[in-house]
N, C-alpha and C. Protein backbone atom coordinates (compact mmCIF):
# COMPACT_ATOMS: atom_id res chain seq x y z
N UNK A 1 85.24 -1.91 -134.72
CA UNK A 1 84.68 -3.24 -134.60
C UNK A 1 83.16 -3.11 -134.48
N UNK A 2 82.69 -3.88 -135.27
CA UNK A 2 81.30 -3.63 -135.05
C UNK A 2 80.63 -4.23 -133.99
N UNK A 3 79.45 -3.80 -133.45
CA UNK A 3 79.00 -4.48 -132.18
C UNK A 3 77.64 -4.70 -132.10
N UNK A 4 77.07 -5.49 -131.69
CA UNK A 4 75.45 -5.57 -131.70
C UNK A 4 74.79 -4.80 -130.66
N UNK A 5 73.96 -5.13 -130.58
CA UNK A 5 73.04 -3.77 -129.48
C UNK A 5 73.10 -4.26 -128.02
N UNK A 6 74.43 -3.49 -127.48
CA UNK A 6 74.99 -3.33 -126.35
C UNK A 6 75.08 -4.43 -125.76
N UNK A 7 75.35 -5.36 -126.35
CA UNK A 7 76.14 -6.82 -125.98
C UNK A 7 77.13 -7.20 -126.75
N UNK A 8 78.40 -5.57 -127.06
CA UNK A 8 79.82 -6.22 -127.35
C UNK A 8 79.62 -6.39 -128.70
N UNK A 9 80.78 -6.53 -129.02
CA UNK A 9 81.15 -7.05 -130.21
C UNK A 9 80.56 -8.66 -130.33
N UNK A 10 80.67 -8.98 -131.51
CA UNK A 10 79.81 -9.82 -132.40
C UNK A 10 81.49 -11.14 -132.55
N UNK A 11 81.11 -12.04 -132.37
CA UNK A 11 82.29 -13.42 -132.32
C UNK A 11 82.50 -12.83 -133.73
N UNK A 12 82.14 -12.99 -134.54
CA UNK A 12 82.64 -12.51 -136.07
C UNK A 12 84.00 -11.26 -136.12
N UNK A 13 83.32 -10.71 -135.62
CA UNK A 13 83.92 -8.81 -135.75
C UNK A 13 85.18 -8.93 -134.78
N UNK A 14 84.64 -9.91 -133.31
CA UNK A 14 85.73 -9.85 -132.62
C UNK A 14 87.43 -10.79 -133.46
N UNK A 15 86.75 -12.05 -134.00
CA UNK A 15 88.09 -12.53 -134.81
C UNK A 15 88.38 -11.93 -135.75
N UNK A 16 87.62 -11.31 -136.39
CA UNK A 16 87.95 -10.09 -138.10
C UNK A 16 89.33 -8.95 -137.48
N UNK A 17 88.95 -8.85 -136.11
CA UNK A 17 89.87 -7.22 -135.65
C UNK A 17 91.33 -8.37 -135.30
N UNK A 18 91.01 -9.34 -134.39
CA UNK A 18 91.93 -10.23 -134.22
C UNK A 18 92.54 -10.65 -135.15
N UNK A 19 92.40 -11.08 -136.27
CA UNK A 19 93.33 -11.25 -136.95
C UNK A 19 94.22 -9.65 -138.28
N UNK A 20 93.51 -8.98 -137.83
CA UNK A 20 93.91 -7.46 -138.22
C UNK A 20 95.25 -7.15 -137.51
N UNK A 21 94.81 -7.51 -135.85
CA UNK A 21 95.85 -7.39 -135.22
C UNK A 21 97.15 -8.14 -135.50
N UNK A 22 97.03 -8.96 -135.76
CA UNK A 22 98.41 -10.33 -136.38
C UNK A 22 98.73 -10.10 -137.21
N UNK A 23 98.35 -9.19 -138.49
CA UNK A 23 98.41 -8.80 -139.43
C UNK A 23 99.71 -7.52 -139.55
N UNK A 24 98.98 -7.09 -138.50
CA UNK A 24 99.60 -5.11 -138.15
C UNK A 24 101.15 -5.71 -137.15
N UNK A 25 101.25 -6.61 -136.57
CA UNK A 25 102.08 -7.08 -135.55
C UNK A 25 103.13 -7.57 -136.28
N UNK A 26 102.71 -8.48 -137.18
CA UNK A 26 103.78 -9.54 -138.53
C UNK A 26 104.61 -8.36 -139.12
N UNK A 27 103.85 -7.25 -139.17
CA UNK A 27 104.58 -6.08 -140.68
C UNK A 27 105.85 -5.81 -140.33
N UNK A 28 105.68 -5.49 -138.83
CA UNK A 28 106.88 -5.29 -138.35
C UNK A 28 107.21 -3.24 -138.38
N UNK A 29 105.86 -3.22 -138.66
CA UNK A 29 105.99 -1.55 -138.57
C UNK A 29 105.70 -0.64 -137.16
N UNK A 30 105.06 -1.53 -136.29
CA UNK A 30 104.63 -0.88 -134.99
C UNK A 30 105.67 -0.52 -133.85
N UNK A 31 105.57 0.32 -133.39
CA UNK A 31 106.39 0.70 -132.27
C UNK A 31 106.00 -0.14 -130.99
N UNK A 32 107.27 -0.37 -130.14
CA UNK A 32 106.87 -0.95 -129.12
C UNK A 32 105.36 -0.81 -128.38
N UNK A 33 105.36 0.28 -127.97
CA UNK A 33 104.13 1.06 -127.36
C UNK A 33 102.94 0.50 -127.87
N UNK A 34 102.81 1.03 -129.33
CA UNK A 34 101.68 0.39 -130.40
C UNK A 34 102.01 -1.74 -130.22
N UNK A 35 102.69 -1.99 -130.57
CA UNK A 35 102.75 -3.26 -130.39
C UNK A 35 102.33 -3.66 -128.73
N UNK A 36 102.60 -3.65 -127.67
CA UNK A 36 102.37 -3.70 -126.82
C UNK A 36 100.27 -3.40 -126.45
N UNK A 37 100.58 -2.33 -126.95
CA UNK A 37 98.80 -2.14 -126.89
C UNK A 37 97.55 -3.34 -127.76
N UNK A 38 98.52 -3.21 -129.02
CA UNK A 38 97.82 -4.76 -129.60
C UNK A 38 97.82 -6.06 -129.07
N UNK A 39 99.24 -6.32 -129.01
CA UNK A 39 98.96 -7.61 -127.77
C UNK A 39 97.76 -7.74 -126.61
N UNK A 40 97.90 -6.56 -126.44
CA UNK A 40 96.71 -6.31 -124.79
C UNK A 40 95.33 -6.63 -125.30
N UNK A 41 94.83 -5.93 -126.76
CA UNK A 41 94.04 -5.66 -127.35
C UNK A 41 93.88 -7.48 -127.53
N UNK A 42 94.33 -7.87 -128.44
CA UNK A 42 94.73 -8.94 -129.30
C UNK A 42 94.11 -10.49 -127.74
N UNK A 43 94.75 -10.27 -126.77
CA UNK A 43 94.49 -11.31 -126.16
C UNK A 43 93.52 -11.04 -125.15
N UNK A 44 92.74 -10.14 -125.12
CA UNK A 44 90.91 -10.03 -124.50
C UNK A 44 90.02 -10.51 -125.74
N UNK A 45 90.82 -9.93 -126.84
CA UNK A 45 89.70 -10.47 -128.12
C UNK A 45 89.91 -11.84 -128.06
N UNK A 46 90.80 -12.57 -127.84
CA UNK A 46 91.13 -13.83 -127.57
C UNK A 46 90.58 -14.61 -127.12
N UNK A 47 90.58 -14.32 -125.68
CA UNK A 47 89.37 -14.81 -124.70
C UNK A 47 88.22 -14.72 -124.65
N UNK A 48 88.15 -13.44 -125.45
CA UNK A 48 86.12 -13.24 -126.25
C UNK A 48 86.10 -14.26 -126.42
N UNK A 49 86.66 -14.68 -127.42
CA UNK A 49 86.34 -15.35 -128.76
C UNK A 49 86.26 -16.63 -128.16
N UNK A 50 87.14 -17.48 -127.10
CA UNK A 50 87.10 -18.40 -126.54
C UNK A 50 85.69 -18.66 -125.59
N UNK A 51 85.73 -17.60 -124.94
CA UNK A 51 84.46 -17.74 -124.23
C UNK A 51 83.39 -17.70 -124.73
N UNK A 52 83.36 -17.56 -126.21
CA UNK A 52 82.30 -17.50 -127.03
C UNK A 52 81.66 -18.98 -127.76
N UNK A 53 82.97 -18.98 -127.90
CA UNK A 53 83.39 -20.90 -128.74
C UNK A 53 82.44 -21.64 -127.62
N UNK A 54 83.31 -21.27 -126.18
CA UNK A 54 82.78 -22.53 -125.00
C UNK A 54 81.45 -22.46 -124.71
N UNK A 55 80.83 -21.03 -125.10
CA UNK A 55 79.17 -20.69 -124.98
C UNK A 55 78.34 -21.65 -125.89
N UNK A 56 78.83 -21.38 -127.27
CA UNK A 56 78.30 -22.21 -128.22
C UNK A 56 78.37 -23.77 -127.93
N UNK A 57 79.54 -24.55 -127.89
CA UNK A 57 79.55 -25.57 -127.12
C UNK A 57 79.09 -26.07 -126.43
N UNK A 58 78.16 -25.72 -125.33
CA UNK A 58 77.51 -26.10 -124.33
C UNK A 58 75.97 -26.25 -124.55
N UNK A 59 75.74 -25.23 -125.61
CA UNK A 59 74.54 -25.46 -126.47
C UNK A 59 74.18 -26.06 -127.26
N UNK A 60 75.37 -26.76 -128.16
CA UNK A 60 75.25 -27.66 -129.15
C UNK A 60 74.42 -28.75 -128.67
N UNK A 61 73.67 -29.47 -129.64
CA UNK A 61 73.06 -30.68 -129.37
C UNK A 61 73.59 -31.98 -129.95
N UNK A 62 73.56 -32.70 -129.05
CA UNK A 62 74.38 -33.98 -130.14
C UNK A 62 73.26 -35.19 -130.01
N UNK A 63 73.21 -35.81 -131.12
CA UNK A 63 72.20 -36.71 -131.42
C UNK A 63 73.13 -38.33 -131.14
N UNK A 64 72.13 -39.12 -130.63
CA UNK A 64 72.30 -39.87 -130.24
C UNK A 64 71.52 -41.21 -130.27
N UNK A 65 71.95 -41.98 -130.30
CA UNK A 65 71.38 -43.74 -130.54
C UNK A 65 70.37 -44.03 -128.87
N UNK A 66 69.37 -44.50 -129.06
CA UNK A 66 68.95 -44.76 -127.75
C UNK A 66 67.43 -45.67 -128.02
N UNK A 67 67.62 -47.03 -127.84
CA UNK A 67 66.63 -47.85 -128.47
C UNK A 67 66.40 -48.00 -129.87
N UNK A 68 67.43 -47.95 -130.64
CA UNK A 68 67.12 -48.29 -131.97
C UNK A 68 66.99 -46.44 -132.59
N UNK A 69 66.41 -45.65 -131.56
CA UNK A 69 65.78 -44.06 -132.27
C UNK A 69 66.79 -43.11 -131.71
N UNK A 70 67.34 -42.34 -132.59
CA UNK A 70 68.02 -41.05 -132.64
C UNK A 70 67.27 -40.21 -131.75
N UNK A 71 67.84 -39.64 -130.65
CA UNK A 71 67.13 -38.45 -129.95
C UNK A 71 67.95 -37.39 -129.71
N UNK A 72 67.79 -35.90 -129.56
CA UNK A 72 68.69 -35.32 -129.23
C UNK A 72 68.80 -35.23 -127.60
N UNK A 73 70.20 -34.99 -127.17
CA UNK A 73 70.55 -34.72 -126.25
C UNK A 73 71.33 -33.59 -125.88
N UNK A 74 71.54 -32.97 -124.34
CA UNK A 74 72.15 -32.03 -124.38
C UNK A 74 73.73 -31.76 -124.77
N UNK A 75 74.64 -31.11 -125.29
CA UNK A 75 75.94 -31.79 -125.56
C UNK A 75 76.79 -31.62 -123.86
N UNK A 76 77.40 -32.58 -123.38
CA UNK A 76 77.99 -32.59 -122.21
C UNK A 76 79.48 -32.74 -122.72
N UNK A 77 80.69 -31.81 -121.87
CA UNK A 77 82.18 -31.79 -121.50
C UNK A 77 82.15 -32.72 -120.22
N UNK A 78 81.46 -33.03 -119.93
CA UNK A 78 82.03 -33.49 -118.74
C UNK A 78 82.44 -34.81 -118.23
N UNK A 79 83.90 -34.98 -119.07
CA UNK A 79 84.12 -36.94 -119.02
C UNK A 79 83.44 -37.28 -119.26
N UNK A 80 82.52 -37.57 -120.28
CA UNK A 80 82.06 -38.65 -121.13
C UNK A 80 82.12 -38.32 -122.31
N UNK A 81 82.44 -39.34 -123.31
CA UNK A 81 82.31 -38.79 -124.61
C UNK A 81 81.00 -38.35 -125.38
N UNK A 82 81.15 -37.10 -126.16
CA UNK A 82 80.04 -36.97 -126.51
C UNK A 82 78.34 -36.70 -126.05
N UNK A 83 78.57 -36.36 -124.64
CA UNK A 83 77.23 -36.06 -123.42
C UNK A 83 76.51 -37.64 -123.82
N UNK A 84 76.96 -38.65 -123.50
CA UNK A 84 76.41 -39.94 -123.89
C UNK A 84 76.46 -40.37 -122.14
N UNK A 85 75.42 -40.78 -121.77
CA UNK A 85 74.63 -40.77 -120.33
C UNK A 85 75.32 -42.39 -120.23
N UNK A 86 76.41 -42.78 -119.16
CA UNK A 86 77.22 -44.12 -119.26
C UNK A 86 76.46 -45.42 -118.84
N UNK A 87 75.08 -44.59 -117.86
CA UNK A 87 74.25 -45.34 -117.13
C UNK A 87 73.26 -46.10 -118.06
N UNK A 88 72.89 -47.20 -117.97
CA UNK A 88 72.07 -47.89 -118.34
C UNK A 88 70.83 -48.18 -117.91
């Protein structure tokens, strides 16, 4: 898996091996042992990949209506739709 400079594997590389793994698992050629190790393998890359998604997410910017002018804002999860500020 390829990795960038000592911060891990790369969200790319980490789903490329992940789905390698689903791949090698489906064939139906692996031994328990080997199957078992992929699973293990298979669901940290998982949670990379998730915790990667939710990183990006939090960074996104979402544009928004506010006096007639589009501004960006930060993107917010947190019960409201869309990081849209409820207060007036």
């Amino acid at each position: 898996m390829a990795e960038k400079k000592g911060k891990g594997p790369s969200f790319e590389s980490a789903l490329e091996r992940l789905e390698q793994i689903v791949v090698e698992m489906e064939n139906g050629q692996l031994g328990l042992d080997e199957m078992t190790g992929r699973f293990e393998e298979g669901t940290r890359l998982a949670r990379f990949c998730e915790k990667k998604l939710n990183e990006v997410e939090r960074k996104i910017s979402v544009l928004m209506e506010k006096e007639g002018k589009l501004t960006e804002a930060p993107f917010e999860t947190g019960g409201n739709s869309a990081g849209i500020n409820e207060e007036s």
